[in-house]
Protein backbone atom coordinates (compact mmCIF):
# COMPACT_ATOMS: atom_id res chain seq x y z
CA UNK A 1 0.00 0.00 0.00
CA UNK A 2 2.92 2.44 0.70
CA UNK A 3 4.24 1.36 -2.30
CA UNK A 4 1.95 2.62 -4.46
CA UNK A 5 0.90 5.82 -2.59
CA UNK A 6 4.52 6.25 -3.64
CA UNK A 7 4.74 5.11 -6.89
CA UNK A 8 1.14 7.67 -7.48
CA UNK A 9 3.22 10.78 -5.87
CA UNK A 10 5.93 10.15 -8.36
CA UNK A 11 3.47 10.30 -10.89
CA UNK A 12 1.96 13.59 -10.22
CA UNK A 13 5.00 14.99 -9.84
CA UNK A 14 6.07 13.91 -13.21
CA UNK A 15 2.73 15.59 -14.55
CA UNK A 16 3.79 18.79 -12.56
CA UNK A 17 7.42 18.99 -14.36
CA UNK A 18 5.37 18.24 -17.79
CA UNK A 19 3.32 21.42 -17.89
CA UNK A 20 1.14 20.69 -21.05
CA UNK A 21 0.80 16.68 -19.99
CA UNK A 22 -0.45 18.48 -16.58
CA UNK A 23 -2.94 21.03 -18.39
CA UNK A 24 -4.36 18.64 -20.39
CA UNK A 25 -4.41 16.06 -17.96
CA UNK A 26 -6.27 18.58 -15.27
CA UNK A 27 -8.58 19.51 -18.46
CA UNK A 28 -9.21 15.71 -19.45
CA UNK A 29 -10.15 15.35 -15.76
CA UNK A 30 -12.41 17.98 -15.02
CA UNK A 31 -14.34 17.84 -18.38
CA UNK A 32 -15.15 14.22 -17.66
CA UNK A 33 -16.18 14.99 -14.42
CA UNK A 34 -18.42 17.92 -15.70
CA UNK A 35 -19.24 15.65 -18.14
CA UNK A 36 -20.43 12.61 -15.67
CA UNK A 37 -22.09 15.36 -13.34
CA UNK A 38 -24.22 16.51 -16.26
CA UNK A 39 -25.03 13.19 -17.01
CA UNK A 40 -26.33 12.44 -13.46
CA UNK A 41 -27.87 15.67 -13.33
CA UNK A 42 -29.89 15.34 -16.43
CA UNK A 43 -30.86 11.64 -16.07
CA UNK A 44 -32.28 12.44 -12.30
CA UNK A 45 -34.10 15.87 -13.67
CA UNK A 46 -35.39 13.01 -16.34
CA UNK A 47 -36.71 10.54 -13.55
CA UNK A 48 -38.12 12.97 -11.87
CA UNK A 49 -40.46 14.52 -14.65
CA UNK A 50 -41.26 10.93 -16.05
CA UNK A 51 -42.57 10.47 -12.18
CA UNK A 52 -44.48 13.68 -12.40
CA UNK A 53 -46.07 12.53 -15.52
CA UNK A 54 -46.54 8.80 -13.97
CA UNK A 55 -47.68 10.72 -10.80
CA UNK A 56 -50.34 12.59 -13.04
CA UNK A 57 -51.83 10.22 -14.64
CA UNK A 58 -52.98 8.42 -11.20
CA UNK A 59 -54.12 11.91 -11.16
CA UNK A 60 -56.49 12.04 -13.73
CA UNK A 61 -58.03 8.71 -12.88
CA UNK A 62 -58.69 10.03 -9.77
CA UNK A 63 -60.43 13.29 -10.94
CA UNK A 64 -62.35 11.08 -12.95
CA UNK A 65 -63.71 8.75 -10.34
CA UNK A 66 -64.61 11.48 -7.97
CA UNK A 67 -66.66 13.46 -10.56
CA UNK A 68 -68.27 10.23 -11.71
CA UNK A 69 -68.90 10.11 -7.91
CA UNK A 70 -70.21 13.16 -8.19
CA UNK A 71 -72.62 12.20 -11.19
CA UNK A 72 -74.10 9.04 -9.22
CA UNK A 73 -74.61 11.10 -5.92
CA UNK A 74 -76.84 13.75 -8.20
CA UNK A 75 -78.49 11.00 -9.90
CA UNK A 76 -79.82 9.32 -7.03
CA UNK A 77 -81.24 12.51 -4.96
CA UNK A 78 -82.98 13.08 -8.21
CA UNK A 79 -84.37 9.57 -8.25
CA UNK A 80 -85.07 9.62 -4.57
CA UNK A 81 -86.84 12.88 -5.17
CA UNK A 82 -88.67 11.23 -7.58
CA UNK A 83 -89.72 7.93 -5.74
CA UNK A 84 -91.33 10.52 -2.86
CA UNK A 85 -94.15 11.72 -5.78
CA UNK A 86 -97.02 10.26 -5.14
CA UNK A 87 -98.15 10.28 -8.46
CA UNK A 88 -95.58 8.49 -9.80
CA UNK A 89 -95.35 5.88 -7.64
CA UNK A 90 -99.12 4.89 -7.90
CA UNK A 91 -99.15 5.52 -11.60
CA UNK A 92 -95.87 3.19 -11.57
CA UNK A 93 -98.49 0.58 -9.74
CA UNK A 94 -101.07 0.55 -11.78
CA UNK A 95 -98.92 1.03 -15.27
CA UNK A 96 -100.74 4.30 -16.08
CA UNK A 97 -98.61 4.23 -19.19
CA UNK A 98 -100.43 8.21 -20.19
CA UNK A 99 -99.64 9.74 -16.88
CA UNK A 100 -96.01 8.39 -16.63
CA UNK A 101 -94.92 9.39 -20.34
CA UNK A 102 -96.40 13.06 -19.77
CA UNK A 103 -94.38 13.08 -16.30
CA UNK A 104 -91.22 11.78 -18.69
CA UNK A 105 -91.84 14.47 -21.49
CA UNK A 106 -92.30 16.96 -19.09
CA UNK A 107 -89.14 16.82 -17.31
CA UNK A 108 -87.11 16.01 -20.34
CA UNK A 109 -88.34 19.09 -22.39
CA UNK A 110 -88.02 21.50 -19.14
CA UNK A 111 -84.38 19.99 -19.00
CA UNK A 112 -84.08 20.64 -22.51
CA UNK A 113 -85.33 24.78 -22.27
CA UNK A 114 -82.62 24.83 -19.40
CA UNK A 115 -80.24 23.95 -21.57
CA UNK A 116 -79.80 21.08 -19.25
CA UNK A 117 -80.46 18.30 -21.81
CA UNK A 118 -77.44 15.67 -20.66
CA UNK A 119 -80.37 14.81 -18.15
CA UNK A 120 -83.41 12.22 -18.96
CA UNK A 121 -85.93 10.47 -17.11
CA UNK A 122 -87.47 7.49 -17.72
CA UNK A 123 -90.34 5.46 -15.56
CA UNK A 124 -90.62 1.52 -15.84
CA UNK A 125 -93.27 0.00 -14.38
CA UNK A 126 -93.32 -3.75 -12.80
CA UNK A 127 -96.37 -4.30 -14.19
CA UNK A 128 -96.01 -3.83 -17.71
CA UNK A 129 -95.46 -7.43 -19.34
CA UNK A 130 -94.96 -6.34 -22.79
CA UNK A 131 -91.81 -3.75 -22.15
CA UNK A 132 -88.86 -4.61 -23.95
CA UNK A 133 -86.22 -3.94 -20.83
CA UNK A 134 -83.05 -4.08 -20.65
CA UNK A 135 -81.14 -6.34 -18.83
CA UNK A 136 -80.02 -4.06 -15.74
CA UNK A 137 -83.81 -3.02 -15.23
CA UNK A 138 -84.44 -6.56 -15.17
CA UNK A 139 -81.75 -6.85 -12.59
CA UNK A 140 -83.17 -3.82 -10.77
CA UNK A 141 -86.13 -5.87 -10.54
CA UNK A 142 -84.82 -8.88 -9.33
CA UNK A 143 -82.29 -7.68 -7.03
CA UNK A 144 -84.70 -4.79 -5.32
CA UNK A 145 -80.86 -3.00 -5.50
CA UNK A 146 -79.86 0.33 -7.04
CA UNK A 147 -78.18 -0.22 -9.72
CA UNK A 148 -74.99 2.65 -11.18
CA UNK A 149 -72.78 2.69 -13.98
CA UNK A 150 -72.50 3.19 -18.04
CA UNK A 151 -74.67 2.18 -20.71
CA UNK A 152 -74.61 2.52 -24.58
CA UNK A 153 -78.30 2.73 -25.06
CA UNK A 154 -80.57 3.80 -28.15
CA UNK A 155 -80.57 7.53 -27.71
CA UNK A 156 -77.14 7.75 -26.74
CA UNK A 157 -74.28 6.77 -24.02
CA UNK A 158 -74.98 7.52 -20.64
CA UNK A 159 -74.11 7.24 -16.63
CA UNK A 160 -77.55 5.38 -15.51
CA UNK A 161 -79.11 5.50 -12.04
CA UNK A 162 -81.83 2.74 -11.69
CA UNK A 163 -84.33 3.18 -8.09
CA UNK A 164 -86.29 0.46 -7.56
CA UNK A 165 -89.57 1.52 -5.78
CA UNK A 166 -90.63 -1.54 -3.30
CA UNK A 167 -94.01 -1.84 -1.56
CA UNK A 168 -94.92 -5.04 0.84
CA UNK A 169 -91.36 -6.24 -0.35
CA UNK A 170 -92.10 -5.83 -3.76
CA UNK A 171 -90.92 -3.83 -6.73
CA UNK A 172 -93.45 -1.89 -8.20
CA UNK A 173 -91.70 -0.13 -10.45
CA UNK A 174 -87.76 1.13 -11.46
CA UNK A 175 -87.17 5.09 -11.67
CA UNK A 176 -84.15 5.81 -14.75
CA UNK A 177 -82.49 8.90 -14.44
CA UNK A 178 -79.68 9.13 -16.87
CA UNK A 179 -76.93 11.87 -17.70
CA UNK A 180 -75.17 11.91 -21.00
CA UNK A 181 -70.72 11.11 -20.40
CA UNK A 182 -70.00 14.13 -22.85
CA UNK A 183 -71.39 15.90 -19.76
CA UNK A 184 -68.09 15.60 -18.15
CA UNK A 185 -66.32 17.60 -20.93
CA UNK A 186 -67.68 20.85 -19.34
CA UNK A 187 -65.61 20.30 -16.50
CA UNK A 188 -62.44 19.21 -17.95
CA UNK A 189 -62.71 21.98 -20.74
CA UNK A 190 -63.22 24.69 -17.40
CA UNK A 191 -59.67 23.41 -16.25
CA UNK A 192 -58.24 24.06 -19.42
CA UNK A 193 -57.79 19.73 -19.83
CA UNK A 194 -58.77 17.70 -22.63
CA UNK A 195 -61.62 15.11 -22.43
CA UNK A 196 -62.94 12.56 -25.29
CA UNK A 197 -64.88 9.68 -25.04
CA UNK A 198 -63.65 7.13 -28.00
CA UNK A 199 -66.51 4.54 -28.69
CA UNK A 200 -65.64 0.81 -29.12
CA UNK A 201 -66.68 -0.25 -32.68
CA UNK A 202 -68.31 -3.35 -31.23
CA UNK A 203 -71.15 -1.23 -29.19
CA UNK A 204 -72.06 0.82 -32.00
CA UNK A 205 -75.03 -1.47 -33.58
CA UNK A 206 -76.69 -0.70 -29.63
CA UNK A 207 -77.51 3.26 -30.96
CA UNK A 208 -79.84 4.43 -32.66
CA UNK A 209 -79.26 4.88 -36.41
CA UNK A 210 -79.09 9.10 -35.52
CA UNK A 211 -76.79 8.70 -32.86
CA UNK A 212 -74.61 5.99 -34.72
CA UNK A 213 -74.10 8.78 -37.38
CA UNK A 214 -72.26 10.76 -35.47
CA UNK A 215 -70.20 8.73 -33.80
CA UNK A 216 -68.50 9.39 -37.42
CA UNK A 217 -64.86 9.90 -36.95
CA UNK A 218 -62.78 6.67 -36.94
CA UNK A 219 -59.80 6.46 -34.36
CA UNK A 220 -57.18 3.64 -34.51
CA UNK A 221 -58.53 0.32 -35.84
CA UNK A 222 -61.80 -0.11 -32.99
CA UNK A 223 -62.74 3.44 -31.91
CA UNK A 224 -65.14 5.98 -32.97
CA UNK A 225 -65.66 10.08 -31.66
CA UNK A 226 -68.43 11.93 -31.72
CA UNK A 227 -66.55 14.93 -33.60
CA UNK A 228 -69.41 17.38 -33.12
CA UNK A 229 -68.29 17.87 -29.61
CA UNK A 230 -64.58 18.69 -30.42
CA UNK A 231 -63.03 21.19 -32.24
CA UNK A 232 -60.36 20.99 -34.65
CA UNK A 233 -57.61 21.15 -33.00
CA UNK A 234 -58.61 18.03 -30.69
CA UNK A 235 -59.99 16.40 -33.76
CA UNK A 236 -56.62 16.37 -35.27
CA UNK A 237 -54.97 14.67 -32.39
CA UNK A 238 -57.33 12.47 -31.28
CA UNK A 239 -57.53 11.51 -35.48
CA UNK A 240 -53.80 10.91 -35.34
CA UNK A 241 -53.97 8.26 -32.77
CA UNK A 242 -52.56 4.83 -34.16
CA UNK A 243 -53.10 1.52 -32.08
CA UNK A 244 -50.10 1.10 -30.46
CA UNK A 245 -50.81 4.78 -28.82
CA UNK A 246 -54.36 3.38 -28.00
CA UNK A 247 -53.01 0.28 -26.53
CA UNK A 248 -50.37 2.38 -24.06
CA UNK A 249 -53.03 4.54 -22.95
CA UNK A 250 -55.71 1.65 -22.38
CA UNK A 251 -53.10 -0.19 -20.30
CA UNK A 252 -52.82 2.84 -18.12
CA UNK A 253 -50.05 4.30 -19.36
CA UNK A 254 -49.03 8.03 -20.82
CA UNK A 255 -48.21 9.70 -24.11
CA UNK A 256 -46.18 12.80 -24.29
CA UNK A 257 -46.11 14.43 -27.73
CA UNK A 258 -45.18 17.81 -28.50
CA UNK A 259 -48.68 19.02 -28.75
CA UNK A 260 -49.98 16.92 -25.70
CA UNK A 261 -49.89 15.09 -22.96
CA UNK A 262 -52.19 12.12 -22.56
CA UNK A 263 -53.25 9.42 -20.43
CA UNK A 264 -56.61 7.19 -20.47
CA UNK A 265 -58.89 4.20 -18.71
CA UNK A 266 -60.84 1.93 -20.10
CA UNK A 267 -64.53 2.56 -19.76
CA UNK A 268 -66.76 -0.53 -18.68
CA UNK A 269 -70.46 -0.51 -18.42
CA UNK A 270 -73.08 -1.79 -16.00
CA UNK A 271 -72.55 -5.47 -16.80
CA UNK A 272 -68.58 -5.03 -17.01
CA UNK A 273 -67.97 -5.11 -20.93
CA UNK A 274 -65.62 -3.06 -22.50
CA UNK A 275 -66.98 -0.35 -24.33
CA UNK A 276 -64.53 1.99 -25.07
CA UNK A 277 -61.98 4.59 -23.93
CA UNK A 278 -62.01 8.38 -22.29
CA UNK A 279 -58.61 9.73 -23.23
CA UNK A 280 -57.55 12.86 -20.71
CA UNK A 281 -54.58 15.16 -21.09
CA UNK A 282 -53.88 18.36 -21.63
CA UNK A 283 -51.37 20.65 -23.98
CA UNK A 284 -48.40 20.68 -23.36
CA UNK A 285 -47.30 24.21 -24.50
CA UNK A 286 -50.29 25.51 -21.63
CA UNK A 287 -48.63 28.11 -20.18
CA UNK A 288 -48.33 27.01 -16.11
CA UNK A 289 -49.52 23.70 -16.48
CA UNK A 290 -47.16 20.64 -15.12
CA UNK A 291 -45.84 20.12 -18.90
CA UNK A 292 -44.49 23.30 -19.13
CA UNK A 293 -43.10 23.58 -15.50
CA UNK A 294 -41.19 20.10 -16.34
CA UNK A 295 -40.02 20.86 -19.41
CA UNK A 296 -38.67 24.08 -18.13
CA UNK A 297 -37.03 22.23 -15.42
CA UNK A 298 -34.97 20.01 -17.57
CA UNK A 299 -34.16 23.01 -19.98
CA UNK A 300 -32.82 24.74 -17.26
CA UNK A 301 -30.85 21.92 -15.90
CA UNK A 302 -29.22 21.57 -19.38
CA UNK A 303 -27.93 25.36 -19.65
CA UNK A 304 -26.76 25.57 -16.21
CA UNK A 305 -24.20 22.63 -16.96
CA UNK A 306 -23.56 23.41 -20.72
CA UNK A 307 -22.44 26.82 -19.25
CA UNK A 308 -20.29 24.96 -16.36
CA UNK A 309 -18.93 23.08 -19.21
CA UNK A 310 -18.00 26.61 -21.22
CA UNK A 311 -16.56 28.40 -17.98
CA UNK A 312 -14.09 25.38 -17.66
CA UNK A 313 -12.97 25.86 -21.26
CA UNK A 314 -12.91 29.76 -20.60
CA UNK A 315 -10.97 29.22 -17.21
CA UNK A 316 -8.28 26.81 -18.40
CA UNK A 317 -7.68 29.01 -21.80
């Protein structure tokens, strides 16, 4: 060990009588270390963003659950609201089919005037053999249990609240109150975030033929938008979405483009089947969003050590 502590002072004081071997050595030195520094520095800076963005897209599915938390806790005071009518609950018993399509058409077209249309109401009653109901009213029925979630119905795609009213411990009748999922849009767009709904090809035969028309714009190889909704910046985008993309974002993972950053979950409905995608994000040139913050983060991290790296040069010649 002495030995070589030796033999290493020997060798720096050969470097010291060589002044250009010791310059360049020195330079060498500190330029790699400048170099590995930067290296470290950038890569952590990197980790760290990539967790922001991982961090951010737990986020969004977050956001998304509580205001779909939000949906089913409006959905069911209006129901409950709606089971306390007396009307309605004895026209509900006795199928008055008149009475409970003028109570239907009345609160649809006031919803309608309000400019509130993403809400509908619709009355089933026990009694009525010859309904044609679907199978969650059926299991509203059955079950005597409220009943939440999605459904791609004929007039559209919607979050559905069923109420089963019971009397003597038995269902008379199942109050619907639906809201449209574009309804959620409103409050994305007010946070300056991006929202879309992509349709899974599969479900589309479910819609009416008016509401199958505009799901017109194709995305990837199994997805359709409603493109009325968006405009054409998000059209473009959301267009330009290939499979693989599709495929990252349904397994829960992000994308990070120039233009945007976006993440997704895969949207199942009342019975558990797969019917499509939301895709959430936002731009990433948004001034103050967590894009631009991170992205100005690693920028700066970069100049401060190229300009370490040019004071060495500037210090040494």
């Amino acid at each position: 060990m002495f030995g070589f502590i030796k033999m290493l002072q020997q060798f720096i004081r050969n470097l010291k009588s060589n002044k250009r071997l010791w310059f360049t050595t020195i330079l060498v030195l500190a330029t790699g270390g400048i170099i590995l520094s930067t290296f470290l520095l950038i890569s952590t800076t990197n980790r760290i963003s990539q967790s922001v963005y991982v961090k951010q897209t737990s986020d969004y599915e977050l956001h998304l659950k509580s205001l779909e938390k939000l949906v089913e806790r409006k959905l069911k005071h209006m129901a409950i609201a709606f089971s306390e009518n007396e009307k309605i609950v004895e026209s509900l018993k006795i199928d008055d089919k008149d009475t409970l399509q003028i109570i239907e058409n009345t609160f649809n077209a006031q919803m309608k005037e309000s400019e509130n249309n993403t809400l509908l109401l619709k009355l089933h009653s026990a009694a009525n053999a010859n309904e044609l109901r679907d199978n969650s009213i059926n299991a509203s029925i059955q079950t005597k249990n409220n009943i939440f979630g999605i459904k791609v119905m004929y007039d559209g795609i919607f979050y559905l609240y069923l109420y089963p009213i019971v009397e003597e411990d038995k269902v008379i009748g199942v109050i619907e109150v639906k809201q449209n999922i574009y309804s959620l849009k409103e409050t994305f767009s007010s946070l300056n975030q991006e929202y879309a709904f992509l349709l899974d090809s599969k479900m589309l035969p479910l819609l009416s033929i008016q509401n199958r028309d505009q799901m017109s714009l194709s995305i990837g190889k199994n997805y359709f938008l409603n493109g009325s909704l968006y405009d054409s910046a998000s059209i473009q985008y959301l267009t330009n979405l290939d499979n693989v993309t599709l495929q990252k974002i349904a397994a829960g993972d992000y994308v990070l483009t120039k233009e945007f950053y976006l993440n997704g979950i895969v949207v199942r409905d009342v019975n558990g089947v797969d019917i499509g995608l939301i895709i959430m994000g936002q731009k990433s040139n948004q001034e103050g969003s967590f894009i631009d913050m991170a992205q100005k983060m690693t920028n700066q991290v970069i100049m401060i050590a190229l300009g370490l790296i040019v004071s060495l040069l500037l210090f040494l010649f």
